[in-house]
Protein backbone atom coordinates (compact mmCIF):
# COMPACT_ATOMS: atom_id res chain seq x y z
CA UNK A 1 -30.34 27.54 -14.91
CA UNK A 2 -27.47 30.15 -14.30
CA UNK A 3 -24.19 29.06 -15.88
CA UNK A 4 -20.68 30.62 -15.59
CA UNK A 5 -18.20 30.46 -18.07
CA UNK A 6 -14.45 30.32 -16.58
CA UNK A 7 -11.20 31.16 -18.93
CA UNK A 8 -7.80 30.13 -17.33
CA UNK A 9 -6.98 33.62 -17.49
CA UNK A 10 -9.22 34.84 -14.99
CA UNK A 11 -12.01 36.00 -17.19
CA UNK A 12 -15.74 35.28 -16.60
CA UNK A 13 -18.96 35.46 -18.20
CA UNK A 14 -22.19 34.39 -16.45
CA UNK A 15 -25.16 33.08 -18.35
CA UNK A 16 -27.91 30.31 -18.89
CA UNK A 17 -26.91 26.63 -19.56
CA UNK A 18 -28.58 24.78 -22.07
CA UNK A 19 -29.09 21.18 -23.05
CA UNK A 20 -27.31 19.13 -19.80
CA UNK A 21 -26.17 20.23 -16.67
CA UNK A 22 -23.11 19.88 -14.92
CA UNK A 23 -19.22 20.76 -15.35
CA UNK A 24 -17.29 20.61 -18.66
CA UNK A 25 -13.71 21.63 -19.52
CA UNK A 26 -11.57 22.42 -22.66
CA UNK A 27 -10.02 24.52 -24.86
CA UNK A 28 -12.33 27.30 -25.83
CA UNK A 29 -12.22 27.96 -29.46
CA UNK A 30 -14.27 30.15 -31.66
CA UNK A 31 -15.98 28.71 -35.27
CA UNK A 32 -16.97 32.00 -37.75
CA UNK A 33 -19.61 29.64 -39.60
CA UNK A 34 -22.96 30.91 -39.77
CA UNK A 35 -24.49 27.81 -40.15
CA UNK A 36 -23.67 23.54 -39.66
CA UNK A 37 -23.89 23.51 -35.64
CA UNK A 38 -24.74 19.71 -35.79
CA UNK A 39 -21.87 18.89 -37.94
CA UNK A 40 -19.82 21.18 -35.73
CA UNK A 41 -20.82 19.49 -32.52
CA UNK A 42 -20.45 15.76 -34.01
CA UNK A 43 -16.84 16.60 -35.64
CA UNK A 44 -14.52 14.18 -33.73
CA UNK A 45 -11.73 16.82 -34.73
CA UNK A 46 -13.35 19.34 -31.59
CA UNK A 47 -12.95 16.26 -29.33
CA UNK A 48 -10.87 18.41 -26.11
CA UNK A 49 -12.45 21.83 -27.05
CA UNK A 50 -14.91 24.35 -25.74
CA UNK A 51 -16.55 25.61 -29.14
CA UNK A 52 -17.90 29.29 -29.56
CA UNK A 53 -20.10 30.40 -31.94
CA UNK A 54 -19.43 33.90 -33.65
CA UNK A 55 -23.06 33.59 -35.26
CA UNK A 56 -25.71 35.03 -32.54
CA UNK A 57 -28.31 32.68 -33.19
CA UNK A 58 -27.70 29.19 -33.34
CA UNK A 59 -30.69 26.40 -33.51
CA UNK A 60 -33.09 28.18 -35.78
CA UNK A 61 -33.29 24.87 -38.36
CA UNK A 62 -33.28 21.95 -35.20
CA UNK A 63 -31.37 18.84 -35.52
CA UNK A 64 -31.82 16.53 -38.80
CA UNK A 65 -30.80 13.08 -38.24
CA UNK A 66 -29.14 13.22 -41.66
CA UNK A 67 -26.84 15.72 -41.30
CA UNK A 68 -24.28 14.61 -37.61
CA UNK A 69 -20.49 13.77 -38.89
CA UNK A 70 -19.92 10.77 -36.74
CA UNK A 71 -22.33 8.89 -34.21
CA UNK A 72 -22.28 11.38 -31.37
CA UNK A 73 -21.19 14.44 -30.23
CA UNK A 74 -17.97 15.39 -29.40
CA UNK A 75 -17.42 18.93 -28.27
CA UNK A 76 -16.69 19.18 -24.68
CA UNK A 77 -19.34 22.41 -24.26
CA UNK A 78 -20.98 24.93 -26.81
CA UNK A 79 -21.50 28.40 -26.10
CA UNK A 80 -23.80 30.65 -28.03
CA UNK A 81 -24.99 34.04 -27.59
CA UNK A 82 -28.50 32.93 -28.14
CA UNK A 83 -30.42 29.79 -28.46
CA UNK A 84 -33.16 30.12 -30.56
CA UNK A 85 -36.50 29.50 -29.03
CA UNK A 86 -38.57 28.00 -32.16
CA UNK A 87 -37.22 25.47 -35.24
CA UNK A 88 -38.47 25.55 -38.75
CA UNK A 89 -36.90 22.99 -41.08
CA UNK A 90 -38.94 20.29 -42.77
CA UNK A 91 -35.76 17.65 -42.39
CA UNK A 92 -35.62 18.46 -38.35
CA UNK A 93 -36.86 16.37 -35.77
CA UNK A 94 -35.97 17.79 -32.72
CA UNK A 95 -34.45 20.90 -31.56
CA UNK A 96 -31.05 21.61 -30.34
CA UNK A 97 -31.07 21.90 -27.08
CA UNK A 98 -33.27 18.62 -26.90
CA UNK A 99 -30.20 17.08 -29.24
CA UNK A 100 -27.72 18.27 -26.21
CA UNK A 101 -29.52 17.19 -23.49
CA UNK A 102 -30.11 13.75 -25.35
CA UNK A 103 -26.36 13.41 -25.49
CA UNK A 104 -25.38 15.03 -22.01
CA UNK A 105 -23.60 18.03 -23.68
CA UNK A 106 -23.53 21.18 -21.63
CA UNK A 107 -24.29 24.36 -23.51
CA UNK A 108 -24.17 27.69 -22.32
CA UNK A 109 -26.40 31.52 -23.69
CA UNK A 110 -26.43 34.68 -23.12
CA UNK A 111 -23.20 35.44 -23.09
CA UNK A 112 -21.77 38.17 -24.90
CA UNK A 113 -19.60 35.80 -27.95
CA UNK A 114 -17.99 38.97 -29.37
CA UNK A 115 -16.04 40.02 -26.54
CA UNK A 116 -15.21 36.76 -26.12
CA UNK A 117 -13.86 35.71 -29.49
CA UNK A 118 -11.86 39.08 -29.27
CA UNK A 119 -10.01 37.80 -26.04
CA UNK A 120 -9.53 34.59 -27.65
CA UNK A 121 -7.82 36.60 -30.99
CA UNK A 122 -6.29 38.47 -28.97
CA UNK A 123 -4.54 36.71 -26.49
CA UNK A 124 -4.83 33.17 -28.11
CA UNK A 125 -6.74 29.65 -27.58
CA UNK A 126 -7.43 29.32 -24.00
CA UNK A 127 -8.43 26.53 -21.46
CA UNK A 128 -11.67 26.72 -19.77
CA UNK A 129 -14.42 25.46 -17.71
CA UNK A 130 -18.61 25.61 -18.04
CA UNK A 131 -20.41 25.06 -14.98
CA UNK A 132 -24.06 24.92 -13.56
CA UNK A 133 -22.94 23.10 -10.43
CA UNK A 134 -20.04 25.05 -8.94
CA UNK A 135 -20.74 29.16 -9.86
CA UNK A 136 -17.68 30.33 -7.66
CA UNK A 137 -15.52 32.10 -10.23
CA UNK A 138 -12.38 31.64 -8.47
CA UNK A 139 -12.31 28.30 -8.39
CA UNK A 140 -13.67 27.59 -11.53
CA UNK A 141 -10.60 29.82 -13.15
CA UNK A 142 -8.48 27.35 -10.64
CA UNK A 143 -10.27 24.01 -12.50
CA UNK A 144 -9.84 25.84 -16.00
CA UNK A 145 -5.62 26.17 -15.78
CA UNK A 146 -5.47 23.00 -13.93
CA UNK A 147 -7.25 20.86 -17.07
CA UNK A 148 -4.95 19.25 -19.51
CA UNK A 149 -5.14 21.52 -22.71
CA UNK A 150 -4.43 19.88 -25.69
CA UNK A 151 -0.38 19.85 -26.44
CA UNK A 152 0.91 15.78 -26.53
CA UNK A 153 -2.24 14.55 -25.60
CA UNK A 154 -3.61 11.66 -28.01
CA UNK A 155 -7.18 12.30 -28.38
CA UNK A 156 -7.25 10.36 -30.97
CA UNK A 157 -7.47 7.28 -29.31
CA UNK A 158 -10.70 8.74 -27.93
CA UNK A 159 -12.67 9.24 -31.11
CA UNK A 160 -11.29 6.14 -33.63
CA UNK A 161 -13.26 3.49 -34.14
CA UNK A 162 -12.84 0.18 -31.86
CA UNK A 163 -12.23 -2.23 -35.17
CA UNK A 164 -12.51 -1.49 -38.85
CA UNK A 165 -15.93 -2.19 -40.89
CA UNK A 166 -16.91 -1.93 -44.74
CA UNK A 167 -18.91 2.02 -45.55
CA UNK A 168 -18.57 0.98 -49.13
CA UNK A 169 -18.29 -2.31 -50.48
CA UNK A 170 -18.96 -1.06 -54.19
CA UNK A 171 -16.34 0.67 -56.05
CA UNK A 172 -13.77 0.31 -58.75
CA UNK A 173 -10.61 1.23 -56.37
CA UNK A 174 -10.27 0.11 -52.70
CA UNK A 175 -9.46 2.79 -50.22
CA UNK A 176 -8.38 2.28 -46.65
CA UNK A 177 -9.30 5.58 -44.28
CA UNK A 178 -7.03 5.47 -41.34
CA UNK A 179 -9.58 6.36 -38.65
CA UNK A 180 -7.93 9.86 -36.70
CA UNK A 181 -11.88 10.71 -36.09
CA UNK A 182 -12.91 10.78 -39.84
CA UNK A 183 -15.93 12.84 -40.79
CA UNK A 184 -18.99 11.10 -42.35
CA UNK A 185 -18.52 13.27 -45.32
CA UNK A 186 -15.14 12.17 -45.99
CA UNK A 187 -16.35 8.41 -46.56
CA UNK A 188 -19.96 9.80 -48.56
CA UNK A 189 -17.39 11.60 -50.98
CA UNK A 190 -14.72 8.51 -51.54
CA UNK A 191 -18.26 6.31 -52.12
CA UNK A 192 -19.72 9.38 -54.23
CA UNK A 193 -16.50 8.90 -56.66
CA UNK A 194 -16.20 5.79 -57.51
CA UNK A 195 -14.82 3.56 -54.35
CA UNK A 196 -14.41 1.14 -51.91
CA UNK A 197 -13.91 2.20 -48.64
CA UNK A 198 -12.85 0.15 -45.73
CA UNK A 199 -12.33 2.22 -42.18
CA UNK A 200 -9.41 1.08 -39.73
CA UNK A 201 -8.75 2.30 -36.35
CA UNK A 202 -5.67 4.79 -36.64
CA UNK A 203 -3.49 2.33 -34.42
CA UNK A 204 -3.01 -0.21 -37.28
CA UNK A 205 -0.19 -1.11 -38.52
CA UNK A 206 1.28 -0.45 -42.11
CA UNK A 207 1.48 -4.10 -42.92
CA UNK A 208 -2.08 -4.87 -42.11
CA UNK A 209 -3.09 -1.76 -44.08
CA UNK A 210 -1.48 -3.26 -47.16
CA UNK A 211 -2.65 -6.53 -46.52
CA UNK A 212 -6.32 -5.16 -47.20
CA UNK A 213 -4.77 -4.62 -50.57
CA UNK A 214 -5.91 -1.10 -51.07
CA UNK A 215 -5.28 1.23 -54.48
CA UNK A 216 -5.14 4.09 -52.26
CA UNK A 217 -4.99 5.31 -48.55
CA UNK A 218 -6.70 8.68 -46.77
CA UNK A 219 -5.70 9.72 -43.51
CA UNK A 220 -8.01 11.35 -42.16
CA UNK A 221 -8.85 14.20 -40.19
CA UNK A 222 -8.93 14.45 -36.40
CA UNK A 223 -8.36 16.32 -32.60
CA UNK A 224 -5.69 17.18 -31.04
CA UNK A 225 -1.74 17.49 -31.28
CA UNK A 226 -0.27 15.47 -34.45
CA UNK A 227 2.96 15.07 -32.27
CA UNK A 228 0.71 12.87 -29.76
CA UNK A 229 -0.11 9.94 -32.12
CA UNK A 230 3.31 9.25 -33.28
CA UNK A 231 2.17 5.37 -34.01
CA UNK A 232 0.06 6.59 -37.06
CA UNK A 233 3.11 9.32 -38.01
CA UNK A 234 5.46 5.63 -38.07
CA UNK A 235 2.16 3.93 -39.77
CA UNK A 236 2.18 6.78 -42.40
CA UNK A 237 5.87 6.98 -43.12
CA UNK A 238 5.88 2.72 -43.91
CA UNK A 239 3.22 3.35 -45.93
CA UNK A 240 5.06 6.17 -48.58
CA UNK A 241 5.78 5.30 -51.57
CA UNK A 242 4.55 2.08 -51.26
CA UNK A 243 0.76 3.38 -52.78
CA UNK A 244 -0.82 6.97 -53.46
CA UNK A 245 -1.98 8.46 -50.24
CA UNK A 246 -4.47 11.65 -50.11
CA UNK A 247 -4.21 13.52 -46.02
CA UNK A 248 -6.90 15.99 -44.67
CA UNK A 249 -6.62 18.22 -42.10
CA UNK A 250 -4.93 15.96 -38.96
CA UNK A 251 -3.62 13.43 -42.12
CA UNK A 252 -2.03 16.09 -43.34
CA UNK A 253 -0.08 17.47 -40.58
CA UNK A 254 0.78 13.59 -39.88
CA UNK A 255 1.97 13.64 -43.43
CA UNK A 256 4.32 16.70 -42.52
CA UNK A 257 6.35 14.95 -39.55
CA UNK A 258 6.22 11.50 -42.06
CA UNK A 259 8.28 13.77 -44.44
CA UNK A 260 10.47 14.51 -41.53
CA UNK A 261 8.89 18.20 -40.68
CA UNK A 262 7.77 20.00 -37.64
CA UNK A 263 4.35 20.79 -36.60
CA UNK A 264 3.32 24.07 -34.03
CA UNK A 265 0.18 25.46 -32.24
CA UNK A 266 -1.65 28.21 -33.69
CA UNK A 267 -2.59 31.14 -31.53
CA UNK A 268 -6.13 30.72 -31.55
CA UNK A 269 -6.64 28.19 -34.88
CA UNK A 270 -8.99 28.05 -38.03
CA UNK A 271 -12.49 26.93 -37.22
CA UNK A 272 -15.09 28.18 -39.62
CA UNK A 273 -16.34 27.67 -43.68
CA UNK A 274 -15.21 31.37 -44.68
CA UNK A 275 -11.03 30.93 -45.22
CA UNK A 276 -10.04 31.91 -48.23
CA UNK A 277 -6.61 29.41 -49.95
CA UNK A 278 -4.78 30.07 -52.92
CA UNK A 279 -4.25 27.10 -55.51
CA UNK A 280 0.17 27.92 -56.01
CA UNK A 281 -0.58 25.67 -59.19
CA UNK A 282 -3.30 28.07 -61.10
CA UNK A 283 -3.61 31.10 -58.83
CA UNK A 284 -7.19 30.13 -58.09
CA UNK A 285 -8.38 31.24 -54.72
CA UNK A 286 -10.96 28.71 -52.67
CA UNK A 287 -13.31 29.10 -50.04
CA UNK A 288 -12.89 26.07 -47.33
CA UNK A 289 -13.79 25.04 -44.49
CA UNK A 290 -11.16 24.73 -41.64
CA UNK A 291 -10.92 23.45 -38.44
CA UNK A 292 -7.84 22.72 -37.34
CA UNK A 293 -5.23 24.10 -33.84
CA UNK A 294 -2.16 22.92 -35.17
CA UNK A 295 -0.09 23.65 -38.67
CA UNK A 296 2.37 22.28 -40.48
CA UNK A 297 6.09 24.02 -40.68
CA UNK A 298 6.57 24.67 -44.31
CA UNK A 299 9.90 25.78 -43.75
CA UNK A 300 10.74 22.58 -42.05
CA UNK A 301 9.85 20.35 -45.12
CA UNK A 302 12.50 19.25 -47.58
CA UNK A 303 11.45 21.71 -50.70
CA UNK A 304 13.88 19.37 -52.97
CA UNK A 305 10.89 16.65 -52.80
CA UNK A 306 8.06 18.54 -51.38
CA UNK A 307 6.33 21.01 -52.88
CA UNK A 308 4.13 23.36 -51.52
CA UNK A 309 0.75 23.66 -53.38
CA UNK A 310 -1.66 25.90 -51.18
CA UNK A 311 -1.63 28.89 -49.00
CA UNK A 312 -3.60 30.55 -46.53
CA UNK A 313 -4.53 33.95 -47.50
CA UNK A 314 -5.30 35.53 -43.79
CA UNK A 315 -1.87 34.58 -42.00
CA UNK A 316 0.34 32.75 -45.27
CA UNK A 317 0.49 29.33 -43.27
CA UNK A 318 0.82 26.11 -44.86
CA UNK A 319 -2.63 24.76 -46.29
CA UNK A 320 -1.63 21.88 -48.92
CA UNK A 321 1.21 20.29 -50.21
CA UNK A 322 2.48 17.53 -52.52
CA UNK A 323 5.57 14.86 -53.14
CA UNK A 324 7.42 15.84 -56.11
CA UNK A 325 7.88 12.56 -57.72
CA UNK A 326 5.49 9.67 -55.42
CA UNK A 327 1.70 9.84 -55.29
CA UNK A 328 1.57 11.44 -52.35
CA UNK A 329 -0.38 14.81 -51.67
CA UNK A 330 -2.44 16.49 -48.88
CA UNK A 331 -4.34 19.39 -47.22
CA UNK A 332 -5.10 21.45 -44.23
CA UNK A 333 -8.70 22.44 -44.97
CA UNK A 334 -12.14 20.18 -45.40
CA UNK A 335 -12.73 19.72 -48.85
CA UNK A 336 -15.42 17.24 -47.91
CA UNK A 337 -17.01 20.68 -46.25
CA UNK A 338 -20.06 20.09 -44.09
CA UNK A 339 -20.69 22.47 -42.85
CA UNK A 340 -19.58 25.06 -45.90
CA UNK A 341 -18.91 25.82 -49.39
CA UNK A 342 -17.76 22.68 -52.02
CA UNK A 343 -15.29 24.81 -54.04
CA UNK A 344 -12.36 22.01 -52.98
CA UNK A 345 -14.30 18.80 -53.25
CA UNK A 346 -12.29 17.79 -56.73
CA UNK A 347 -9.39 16.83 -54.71
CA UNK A 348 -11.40 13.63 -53.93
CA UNK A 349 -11.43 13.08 -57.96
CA UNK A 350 -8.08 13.80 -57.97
CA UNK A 351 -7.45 11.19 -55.83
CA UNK A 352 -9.21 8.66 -57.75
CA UNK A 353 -6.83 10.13 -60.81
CA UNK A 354 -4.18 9.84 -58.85
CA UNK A 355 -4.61 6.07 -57.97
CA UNK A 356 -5.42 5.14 -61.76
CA UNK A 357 -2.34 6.44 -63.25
CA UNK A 358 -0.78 4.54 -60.39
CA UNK A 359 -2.49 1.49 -61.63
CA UNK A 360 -1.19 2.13 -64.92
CA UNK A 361 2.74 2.66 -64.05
CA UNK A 362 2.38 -0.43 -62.43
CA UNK A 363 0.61 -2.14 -65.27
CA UNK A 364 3.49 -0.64 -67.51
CA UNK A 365 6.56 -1.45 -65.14
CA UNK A 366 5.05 -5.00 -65.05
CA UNK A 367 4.89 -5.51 -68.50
């Protein structure tokens, strides 16, 4: 069926929908990954946006019930240049455009993504519209300006989870993940090293948190502005120095207005598993996987007790940073990965480092 792509700009591109049919709208976005579709499209963190991908053929290896991020989908649309007619993968069971009609996700082909994702670098992230139902350009570019956009919008509300439940009951120290629209992986690595983990919707409050008596806390990552859920940045900033606490991608810009620093858009984001950051401590540089709109102000932080520990090596922006004297650290990338490379997954053992020595000043200080 003939589908039109609309930016708010005025731009079109006309090609074939996939998966469900209808009308979809949100910020288009590009991802550079070659592979990890199905943890791309069930990422609660793309909750509000339009994803592209730069790869030309997407769905080669189907869907694997194994590998989604959360329990469904959240992209608004996907748009590939071509959907690949045929899956080979001994873990797949279906394919994806099966996957996207399943969950009534509107895809669009055939477009060309390169001259796309050069309008998007070029002129920045911008709001859009897919349709199969209304293929009048003008209006479409009408529907695509008039949609909200992301900036002070809580999506986050949207993806969190309705009340908190036990993913690991096992485990020498007790974690609480403050639910922003955590990834699967997140919780499979915190299990994977050693811990408990009990998941609470983001809007609870720092006392309950601490009632759970936890060793440690992870905010996790999630869509959307960080100025929008200022309950969890209030949440957050009860909870410092009160135990260690270890923020990914969304937790870490929360972290950043906690400390009392500004956040700001980026002009078209990081979304892919190719960004190369640079460890300030050792000079090592990391490949991660980012997905993220928004970015911390590193020149808005207090430098006297914050210290800045990673960079981003393609625009210098703020990727990681750390309290100088409380148990408190985060970053901007995935370390948990899926989709991409694992050269950052020791920060979860880090963690668990992090909330043993805490264990032991305590210990000490009590004895």
């Amino acid at each position: 069926m003939r589908a039109i792509l609309a930016l708010e700009d005025g731009t079109v591109f006309e090609g074939v929908s996939f998966g469900a049919t209808g009308e979809a709208a949100g910020e288009v976005v590009f991802n550079t990954s070659m592979i990890g579709y199905q943890e791309i499209l069930t990422d609660p963190s793309y909750k509000g946006q339009i994803v592209t991908m730069t790869y030309p053929l997407i769905g080669n290896y189907g869907i694997s019930r194994e590998d989604c991020e959360s329990h469904r989908p959240w992209v608004e649309g996907f748009v590939v240049r071509e959907l690949s007619r045929v899956f080979s993968n001994w873990r797949s069971h279906q394919s994806l455009g099966e996957f996207m009609l399943e969950n009534n996700l509107l895809g669009i082909q055939g477009i060309d993504t390169r001259a796309l994702t050069r309008r998007i670098r070029m002129l920045g992230a911008m709001k859009g519209v897919i349709s199969t139902v209304d293929l009048k350009p003008e209006s479409l570019v009408e529907r695509a300006k008039s949609s909200p956009g992301l900036i002070g919008r809580d999506l986050v509300k949207e993806v969190t989870a309705g009340q908190g439940f036990w993913w690991q009951k096992d485990g020498q120290y007790r974690v609480v993940v403050i639910d922003c629209g955590v990834k699967y992986n997140i919780l499979r690595q915190l299990s994977a090293s050693g811990c408990q983990v009990r998941v609470v919707p983001a809007g609870t409050s720092a006392q309950r948190i601490l009632d759970l008596h936890p060793k440690g806390v992870l905010i996790s990552n999630g869509p959307g502005d960080p100025e929008g859920v200022p309950y969890v940045v209030e949440t957050v900033r009860q909870l410092i120095g009160k135990i260690p606490i270890f923020g990914i991608c969304l937790g870490h810009q929360i972290l950043g207005l906690a400390f009392g620093g500004r956040t700001y858009k980026l002009k078209f984001g990081h979304h892919g598993a190719n960004h190369p950051v640079k460890d300030l401590a050792t000079g090592k540089i990391a490949i991660t996987v980012q997905n993220h709109g928004f970015c911390v102000d590193m020149d808005s932080l207090n430098k006297e007790k914050i210290e800045i520990s990673y960079l981003n090596l393609y625009d210098g922006t703020l990727e990681g940073m750390r309290h100088r004297e409380l148990p408190v650290f985060s970053v901007q990338f995935h370390p948990e990965a899926s989709p991409g490379p694992h050269d950052t997954s020791y920060l979860f053992h880090q963690f668990v480092h992090l909330m043993k020595e805490n264990q032991l000043s305590l210990r000490v200080n009590h004895a």
